[in-house]
N, C-alpha and C. Protein backbone atom coordinates (compact mmCIF):
# COMPACT_ATOMS: atom_id res chain seq x y z
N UNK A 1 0.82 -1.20 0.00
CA UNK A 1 0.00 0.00 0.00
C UNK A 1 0.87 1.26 0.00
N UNK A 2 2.20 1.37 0.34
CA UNK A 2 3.05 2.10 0.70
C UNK A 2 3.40 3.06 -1.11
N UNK A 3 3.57 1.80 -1.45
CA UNK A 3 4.00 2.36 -2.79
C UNK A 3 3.08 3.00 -3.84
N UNK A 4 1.71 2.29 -3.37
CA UNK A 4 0.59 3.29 -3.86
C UNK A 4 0.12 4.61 -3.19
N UNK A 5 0.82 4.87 -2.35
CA UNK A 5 0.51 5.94 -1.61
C UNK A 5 1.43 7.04 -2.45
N UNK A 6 2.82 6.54 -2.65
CA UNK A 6 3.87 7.44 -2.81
C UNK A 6 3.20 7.64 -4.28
N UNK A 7 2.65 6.87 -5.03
CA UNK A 7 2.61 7.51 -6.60
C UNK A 7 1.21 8.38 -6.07
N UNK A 8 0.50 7.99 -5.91
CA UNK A 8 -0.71 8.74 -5.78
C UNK A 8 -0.55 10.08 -5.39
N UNK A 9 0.77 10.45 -4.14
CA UNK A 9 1.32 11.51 -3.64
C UNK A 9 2.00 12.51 -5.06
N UNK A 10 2.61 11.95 -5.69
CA UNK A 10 3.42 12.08 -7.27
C UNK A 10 2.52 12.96 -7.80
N UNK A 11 1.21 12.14 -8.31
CA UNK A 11 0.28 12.76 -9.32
C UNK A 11 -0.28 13.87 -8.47
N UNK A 12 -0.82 13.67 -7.11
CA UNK A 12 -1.49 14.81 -7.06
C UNK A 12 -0.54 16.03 -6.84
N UNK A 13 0.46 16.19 -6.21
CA UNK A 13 0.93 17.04 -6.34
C UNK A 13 1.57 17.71 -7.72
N UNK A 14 1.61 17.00 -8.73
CA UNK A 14 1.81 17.87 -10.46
C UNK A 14 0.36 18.58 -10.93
N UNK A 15 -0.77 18.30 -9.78
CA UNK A 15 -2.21 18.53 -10.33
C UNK A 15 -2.26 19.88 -10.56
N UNK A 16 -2.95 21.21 -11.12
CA UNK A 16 -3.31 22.39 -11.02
C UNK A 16 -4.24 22.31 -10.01
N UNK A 17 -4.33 23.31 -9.06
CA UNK A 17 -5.49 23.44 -7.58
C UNK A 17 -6.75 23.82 -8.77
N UNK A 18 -6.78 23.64 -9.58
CA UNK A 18 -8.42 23.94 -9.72
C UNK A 18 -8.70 22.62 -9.85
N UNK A 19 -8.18 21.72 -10.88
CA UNK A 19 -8.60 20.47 -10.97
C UNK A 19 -8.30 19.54 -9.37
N UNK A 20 -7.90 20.08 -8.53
CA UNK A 20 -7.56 19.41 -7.56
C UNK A 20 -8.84 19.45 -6.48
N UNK A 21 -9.14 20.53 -6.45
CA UNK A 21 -10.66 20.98 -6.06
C UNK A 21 -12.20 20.71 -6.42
N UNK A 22 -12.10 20.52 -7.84
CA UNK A 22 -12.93 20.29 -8.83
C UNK A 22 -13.32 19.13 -9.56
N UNK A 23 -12.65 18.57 -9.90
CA UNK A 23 -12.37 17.09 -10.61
C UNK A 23 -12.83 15.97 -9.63
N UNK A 24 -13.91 15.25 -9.64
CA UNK A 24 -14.01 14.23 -9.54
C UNK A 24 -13.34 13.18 -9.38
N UNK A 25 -12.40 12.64 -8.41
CA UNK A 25 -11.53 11.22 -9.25
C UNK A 25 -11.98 9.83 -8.72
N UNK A 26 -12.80 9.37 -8.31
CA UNK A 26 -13.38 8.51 -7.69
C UNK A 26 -15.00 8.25 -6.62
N UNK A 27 -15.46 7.21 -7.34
CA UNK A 27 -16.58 6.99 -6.56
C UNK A 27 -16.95 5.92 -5.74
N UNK A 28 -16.82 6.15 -4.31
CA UNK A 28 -16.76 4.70 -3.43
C UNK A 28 -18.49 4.76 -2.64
N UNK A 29 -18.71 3.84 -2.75
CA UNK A 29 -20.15 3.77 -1.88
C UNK A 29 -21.19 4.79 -2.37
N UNK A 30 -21.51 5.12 -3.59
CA UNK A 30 -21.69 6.36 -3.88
C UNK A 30 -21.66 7.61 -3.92
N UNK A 31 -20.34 7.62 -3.43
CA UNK A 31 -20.17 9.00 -3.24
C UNK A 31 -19.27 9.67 -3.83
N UNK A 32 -19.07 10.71 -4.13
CA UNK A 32 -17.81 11.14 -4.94
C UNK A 32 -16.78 11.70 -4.42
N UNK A 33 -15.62 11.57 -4.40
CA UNK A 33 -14.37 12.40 -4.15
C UNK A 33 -13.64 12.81 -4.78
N UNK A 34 -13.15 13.98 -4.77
CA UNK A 34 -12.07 15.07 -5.53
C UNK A 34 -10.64 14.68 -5.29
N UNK A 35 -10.06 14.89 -5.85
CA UNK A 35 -8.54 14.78 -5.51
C UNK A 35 -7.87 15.22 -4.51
N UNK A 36 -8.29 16.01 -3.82
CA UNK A 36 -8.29 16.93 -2.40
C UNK A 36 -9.17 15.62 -1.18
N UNK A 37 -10.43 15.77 -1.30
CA UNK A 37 -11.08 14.67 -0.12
C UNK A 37 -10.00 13.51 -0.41
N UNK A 38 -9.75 12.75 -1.49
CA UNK A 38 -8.83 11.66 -1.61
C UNK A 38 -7.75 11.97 -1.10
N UNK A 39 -7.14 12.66 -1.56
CA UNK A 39 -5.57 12.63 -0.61
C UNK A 39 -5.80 13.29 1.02
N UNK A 40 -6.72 13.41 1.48
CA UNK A 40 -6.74 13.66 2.74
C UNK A 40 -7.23 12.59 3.37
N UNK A 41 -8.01 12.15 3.17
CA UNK A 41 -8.51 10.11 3.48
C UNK A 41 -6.96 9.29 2.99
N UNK A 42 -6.58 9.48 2.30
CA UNK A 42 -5.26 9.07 2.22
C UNK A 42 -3.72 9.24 3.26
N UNK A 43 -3.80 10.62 3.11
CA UNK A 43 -2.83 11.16 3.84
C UNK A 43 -3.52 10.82 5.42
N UNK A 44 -4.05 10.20 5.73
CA UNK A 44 -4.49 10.30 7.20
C UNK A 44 -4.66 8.60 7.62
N UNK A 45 -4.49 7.89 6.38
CA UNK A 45 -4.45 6.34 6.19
C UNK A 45 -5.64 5.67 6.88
N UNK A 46 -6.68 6.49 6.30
CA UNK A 46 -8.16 5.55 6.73
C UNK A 46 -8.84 4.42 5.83
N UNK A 47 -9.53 3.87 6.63
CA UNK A 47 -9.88 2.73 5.35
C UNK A 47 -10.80 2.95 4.72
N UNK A 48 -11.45 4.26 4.29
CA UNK A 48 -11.91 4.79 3.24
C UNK A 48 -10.59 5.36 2.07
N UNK A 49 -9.36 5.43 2.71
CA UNK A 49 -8.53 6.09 1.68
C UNK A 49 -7.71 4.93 1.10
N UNK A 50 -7.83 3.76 1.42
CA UNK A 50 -7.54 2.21 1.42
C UNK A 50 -8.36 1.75 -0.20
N UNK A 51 -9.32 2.29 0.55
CA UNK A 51 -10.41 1.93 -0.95
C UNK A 51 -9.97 2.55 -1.77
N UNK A 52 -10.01 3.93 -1.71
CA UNK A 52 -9.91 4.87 -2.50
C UNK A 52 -8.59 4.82 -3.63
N UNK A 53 -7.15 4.07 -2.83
CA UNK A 53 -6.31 3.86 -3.65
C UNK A 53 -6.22 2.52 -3.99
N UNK A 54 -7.13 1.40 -4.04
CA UNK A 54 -7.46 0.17 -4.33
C UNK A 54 -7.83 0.61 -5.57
N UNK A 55 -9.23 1.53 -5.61
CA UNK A 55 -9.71 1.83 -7.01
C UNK A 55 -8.82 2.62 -8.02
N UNK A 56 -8.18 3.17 -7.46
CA UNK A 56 -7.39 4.15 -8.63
C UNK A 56 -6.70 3.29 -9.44
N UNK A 57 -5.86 1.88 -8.38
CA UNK A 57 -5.00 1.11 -9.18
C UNK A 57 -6.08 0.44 -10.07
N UNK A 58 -7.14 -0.07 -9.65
CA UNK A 58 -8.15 -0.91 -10.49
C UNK A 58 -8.72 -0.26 -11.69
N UNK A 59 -8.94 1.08 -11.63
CA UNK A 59 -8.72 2.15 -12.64
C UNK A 59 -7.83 2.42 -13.56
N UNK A 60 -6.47 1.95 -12.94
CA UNK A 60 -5.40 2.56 -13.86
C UNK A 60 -5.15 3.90 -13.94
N UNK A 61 -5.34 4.16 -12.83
CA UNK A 61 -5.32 6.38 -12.58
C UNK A 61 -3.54 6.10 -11.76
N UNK A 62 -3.54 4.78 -10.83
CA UNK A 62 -2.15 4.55 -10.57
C UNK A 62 -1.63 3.65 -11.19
N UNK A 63 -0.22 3.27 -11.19
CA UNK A 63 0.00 2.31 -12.52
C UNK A 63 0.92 1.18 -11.36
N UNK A 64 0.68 -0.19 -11.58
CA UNK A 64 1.59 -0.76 -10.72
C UNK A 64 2.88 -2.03 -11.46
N UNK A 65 3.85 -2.08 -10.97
CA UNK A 65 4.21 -3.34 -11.49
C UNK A 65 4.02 -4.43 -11.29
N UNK A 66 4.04 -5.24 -12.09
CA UNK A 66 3.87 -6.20 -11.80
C UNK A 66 4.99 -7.12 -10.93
N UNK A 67 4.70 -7.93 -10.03
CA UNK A 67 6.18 -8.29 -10.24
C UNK A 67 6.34 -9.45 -9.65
């Protein structure tokens, strides 16, 4: 999970703050989160932000190796 944290950290920080605010990047339980709610459920390592970077990889928004 470590290493999905660090890319996820990567992308959002190259983001522009509008799209960071604005943009949609995921929907868990119906609900939507921005790239901002996500990296703060993230950055705080809850198991809503667990999900949240489960789906991105399942998405392909993070990229993993295989290995």
């Amino acid at each position: 999970m470590e290493e999905e944290k660090v890319k996820f950290k990567k992308i959002f920080s190259n983001l522009p703050e509008k799209i960071r605010n604005e943009d949609i990047i995921v929907v868990i339980n119906d609900r939507p989160y921005t790239w901002n709610a996500a990296f703060l459920e993230v950055k705080n390592n809850t198991e809503l932000g667990k999900k949240i970077l489960k789906k991105l990889v399942e998405l392909e928004i993070i990229w993993m190796k295989i290995k």
